[in-house]
Protein backbone atom coordinates (compact mmCIF):
# COMPACT_ATOMS: atom_id res chain seq x y z
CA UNK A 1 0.00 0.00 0.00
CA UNK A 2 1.38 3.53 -1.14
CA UNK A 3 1.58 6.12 1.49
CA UNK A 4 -1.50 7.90 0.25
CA UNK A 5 -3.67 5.13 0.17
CA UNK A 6 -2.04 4.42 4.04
CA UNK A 7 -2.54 7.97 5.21
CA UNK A 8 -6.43 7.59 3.39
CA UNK A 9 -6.96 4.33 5.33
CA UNK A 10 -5.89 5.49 8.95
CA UNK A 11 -8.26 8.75 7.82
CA UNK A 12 -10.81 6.37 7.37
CA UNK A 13 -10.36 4.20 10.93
CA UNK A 14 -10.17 7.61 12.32
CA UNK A 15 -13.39 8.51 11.06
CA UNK A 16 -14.76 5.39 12.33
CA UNK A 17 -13.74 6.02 15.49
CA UNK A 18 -14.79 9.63 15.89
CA UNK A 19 -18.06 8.46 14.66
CA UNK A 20 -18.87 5.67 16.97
CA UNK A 21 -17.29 7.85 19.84
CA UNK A 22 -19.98 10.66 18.50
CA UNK A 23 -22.99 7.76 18.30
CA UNK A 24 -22.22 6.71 22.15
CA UNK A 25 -25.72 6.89 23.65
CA UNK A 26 -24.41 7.66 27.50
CA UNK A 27 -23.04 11.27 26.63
CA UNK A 28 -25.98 13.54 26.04
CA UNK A 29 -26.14 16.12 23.15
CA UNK A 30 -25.24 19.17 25.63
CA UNK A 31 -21.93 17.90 26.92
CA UNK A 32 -21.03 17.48 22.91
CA UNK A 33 -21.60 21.01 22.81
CA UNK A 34 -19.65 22.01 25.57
CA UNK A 35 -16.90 20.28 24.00
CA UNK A 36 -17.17 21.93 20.37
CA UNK A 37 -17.64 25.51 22.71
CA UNK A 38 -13.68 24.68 23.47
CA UNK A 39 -11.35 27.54 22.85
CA UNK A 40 -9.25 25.23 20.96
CA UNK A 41 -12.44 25.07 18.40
CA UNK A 42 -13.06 28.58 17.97
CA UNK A 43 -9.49 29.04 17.14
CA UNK A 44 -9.50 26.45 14.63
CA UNK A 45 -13.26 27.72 12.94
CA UNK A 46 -12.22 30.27 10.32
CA UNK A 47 -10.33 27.07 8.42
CA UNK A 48 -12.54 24.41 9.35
CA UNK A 49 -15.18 25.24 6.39
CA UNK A 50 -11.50 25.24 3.88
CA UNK A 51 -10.00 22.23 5.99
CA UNK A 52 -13.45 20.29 5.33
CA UNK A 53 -14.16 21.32 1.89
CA UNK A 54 -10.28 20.43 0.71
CA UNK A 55 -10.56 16.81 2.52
CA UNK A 56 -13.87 16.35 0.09
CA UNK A 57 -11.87 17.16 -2.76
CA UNK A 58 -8.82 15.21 -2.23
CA UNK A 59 -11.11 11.96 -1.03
CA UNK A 60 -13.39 12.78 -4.53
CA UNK A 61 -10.07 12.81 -6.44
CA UNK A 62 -9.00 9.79 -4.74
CA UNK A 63 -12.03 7.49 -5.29
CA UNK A 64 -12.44 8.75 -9.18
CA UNK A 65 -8.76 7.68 -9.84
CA UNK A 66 -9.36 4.29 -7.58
CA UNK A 67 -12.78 4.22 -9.69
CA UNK A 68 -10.67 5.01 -12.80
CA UNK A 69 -7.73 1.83 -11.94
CA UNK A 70 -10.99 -0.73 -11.06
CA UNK A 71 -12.17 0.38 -14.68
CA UNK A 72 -8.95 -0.35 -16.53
CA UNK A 73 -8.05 -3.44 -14.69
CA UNK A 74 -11.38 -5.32 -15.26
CA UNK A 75 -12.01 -3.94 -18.83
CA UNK A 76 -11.80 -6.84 -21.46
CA UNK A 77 -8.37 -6.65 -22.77
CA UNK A 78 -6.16 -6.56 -20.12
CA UNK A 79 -7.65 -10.20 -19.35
CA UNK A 80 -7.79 -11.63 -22.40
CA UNK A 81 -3.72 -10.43 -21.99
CA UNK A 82 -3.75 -12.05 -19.00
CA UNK A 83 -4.76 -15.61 -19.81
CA UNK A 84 -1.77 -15.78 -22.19
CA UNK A 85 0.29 -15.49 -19.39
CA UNK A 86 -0.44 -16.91 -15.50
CA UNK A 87 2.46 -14.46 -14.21
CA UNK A 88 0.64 -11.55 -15.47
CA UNK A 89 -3.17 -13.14 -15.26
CA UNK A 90 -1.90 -12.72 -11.15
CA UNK A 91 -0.53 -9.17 -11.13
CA UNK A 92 -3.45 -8.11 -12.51
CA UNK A 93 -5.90 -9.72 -10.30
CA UNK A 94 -3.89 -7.94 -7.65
CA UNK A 95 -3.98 -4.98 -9.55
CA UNK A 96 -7.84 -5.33 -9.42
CA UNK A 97 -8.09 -5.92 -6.01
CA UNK A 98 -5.73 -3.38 -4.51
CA UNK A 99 -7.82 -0.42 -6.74
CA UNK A 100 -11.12 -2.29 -5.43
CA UNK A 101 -9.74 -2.00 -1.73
CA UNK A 102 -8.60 2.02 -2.67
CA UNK A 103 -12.34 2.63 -4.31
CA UNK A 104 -13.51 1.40 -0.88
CA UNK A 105 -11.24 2.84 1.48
CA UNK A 106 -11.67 6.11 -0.60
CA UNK A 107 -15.28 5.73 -1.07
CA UNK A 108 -16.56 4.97 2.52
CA UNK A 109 -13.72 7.61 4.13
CA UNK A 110 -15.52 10.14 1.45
CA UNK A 111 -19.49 9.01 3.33
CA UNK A 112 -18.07 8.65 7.01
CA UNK A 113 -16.46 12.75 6.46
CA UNK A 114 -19.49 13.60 4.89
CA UNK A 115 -21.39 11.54 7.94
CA UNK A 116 -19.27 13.30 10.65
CA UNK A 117 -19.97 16.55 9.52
CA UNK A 118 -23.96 15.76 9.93
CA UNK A 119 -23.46 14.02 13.13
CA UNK A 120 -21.60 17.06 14.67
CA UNK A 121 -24.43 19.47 13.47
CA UNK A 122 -27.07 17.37 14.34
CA UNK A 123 -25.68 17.15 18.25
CA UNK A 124 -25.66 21.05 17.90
CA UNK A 125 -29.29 21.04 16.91
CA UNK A 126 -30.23 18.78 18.99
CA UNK A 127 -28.12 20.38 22.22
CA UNK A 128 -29.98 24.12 21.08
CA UNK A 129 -33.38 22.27 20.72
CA UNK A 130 -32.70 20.72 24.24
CA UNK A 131 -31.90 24.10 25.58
CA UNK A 132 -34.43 26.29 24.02
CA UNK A 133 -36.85 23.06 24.90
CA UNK A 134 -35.91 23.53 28.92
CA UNK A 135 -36.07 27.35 28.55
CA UNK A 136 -39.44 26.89 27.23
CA UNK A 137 -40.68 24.52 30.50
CA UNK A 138 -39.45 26.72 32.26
CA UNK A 139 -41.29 29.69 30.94
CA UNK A 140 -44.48 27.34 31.09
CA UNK A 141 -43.88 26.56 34.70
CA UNK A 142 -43.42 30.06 35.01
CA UNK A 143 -46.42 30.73 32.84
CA UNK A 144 -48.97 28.35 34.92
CA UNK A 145 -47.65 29.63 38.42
CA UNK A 146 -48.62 33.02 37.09
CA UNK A 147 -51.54 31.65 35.83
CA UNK A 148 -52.44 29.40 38.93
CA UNK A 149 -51.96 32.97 41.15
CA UNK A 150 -54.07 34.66 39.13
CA UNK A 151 -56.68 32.35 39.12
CA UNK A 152 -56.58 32.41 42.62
CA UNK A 153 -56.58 36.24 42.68
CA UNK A 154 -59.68 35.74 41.17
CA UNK A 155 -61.28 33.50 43.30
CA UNK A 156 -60.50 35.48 45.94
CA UNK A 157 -61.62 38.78 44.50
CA UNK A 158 -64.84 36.85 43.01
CA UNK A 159 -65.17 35.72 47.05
CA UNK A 160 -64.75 39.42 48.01
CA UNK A 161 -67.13 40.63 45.63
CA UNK A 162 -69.53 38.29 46.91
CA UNK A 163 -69.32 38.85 50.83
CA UNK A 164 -69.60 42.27 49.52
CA UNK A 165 -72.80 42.30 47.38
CA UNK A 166 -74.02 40.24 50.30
CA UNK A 167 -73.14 42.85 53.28
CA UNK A 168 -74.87 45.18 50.53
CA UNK A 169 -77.75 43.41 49.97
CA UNK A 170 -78.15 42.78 53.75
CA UNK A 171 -77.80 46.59 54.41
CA UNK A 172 -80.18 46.89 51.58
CA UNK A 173 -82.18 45.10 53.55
CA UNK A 174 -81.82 46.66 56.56
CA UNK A 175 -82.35 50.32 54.76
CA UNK A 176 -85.63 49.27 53.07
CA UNK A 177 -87.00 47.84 56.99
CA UNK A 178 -85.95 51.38 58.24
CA UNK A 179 -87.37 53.40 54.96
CA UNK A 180 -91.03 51.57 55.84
CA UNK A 181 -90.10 52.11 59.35
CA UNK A 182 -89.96 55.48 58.71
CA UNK A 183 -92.56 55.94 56.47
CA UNK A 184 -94.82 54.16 58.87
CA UNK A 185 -93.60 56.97 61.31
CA UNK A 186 -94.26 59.40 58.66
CA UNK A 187 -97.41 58.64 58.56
CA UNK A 188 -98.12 58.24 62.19
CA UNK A 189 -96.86 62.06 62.66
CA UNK A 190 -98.89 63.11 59.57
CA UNK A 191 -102.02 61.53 61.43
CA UNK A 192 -100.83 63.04 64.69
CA UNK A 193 -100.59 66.63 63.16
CA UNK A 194 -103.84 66.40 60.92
CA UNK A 195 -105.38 65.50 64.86
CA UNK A 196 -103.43 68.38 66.15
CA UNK A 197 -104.55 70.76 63.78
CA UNK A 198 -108.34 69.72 64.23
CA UNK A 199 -107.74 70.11 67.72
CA UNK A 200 -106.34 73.28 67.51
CA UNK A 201 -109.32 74.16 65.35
CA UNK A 202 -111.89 72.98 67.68
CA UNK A 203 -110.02 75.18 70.71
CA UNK A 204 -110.01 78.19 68.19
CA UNK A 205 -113.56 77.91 67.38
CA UNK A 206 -114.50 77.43 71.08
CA UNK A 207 -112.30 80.32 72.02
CA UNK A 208 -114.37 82.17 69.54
CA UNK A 209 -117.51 80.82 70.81
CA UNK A 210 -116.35 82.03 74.45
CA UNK A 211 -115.71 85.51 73.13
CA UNK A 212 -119.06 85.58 71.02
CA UNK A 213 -120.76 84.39 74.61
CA UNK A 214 -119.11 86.93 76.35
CA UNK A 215 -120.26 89.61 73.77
CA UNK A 216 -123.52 88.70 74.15
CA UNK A 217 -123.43 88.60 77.65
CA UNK A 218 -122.23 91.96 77.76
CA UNK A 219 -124.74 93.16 75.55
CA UNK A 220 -127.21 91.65 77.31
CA UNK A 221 -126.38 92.90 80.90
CA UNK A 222 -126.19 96.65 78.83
CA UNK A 223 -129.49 95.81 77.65
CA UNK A 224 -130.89 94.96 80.78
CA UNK A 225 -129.00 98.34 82.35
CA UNK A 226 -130.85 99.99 79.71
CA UNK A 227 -133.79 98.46 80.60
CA UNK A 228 -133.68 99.14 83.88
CA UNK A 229 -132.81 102.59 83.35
CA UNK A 230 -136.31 102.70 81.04
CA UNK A 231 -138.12 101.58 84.04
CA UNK A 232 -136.82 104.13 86.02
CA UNK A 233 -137.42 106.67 83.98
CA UNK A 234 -141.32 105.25 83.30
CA UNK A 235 -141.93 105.14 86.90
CA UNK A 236 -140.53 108.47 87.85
CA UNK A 237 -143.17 110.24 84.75
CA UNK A 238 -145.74 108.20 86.42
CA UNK A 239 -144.87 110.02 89.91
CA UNK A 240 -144.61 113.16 88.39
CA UNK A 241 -147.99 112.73 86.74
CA UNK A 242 -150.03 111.89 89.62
């Protein structure tokens, strides 16, 4: 094996490695992203998109030419060549094989790069879904205590308001009893002062009959005085007479 096709196979058991490493179920999608948040990372970012996008074309260049020896080396006249003579009829089977063996190693270390790349994406998806997804419970715990106090708020102002429009309606209540009370009252005093006034009438007409009485009294004691007074005058003309 050259040194390119050794340096392209320890690539690929490298990739193999990192992968299965990346696929272990145990570590969790957030301590993967604590280890790509390394400094050592961010350093090594501004190449990694020309670091990743070189290794595709080398590996593409390596499996065409490894496609491009299994081509010749199984086409038709090499072998008919090759049955001539055994020597060469083996070389060329080994030919075959060892540009099979490249097209593989170059072919599957081309899918497992390509693979990687996805993997370590997908644990940073997956690590910022898991994050936003716990930010998000949180802010619906959050949301439903808030939402649990205020429905309690309202139960307890709904409870208020009731003891309220109860203590209202009693004192409602209470107010009408003392309105009908008073009316009642009202009416009582009305009664009482249309009684009052009669009687006030009846002692002003009697006081006026009492002053009328003693008018006529008066009159009639002057009218007896003048009577008398006519006798007395009758009686002395009489005595003067005789």
């Amino acid at each position: 094996m050259t040194l390119q096709w050794t340096a392209v196979a320890f690539f690929l058991y490298a990739e193999i490695a990192v992968n299965l490493i990346l696929c272990v179920p145990f570590i969790s999608a957030q301590r993967w992203r604590l280890v790509f948040n390394w400094r050592i990372w961010k350093w090594l970012s501004p190449y990694w998109n020309k670091c990743f996008f070189t290794m595709i074309m080398v590996l593409m260049v390596l499996f065409f030419d490894a496609a491009r020896e299994v081509h010749k080396y199984s086409s038709p006249e090499p072998m008919q060549e090759a049955k001539v003579n055994s020597n060469l009829f083996d070389h060329l089977h080994m030919r075959l094989f060892r540009a099979q063996r490249n097209l593989y190693i170059s072919g599957f270390s081309f899918f497992l790069w390509l693979v990687m790349q996805r993997v370590i994406i997908l644990l940073n998806q997956v690590a910022v879904s898991v994050e936003n997804n716990a930010g998000l419970q949180a802010q619906m715990e959050n949301t439903a205590k808030a939402a649990k106090q205020h429905q309690e708020h309202n139960r307890v102002l709904k409870q208020t308001l009731y003891d309220e429009e109860k203590v209202i309606s009693e004192k409602n209540q209470q107010l009408k009893l003392e309105v009908e009370s008073l009316s009642s009252q009202l009416k009582m005093a009305e009664e009482v002062l249309l009684v009052c006034a009669a009687v006030h009438k009846s002692h002003t007409e009697v006081e006026a009959m009492n002053r009328q009485a003693k008018g006529l009294a008066k009159e009639y004691e002057r009218l007896l005085s003048d009577h008398h007074q006519l006798q007395n005058l009758e009686s002395a003309e009489d005595k003067k007479i005789q």
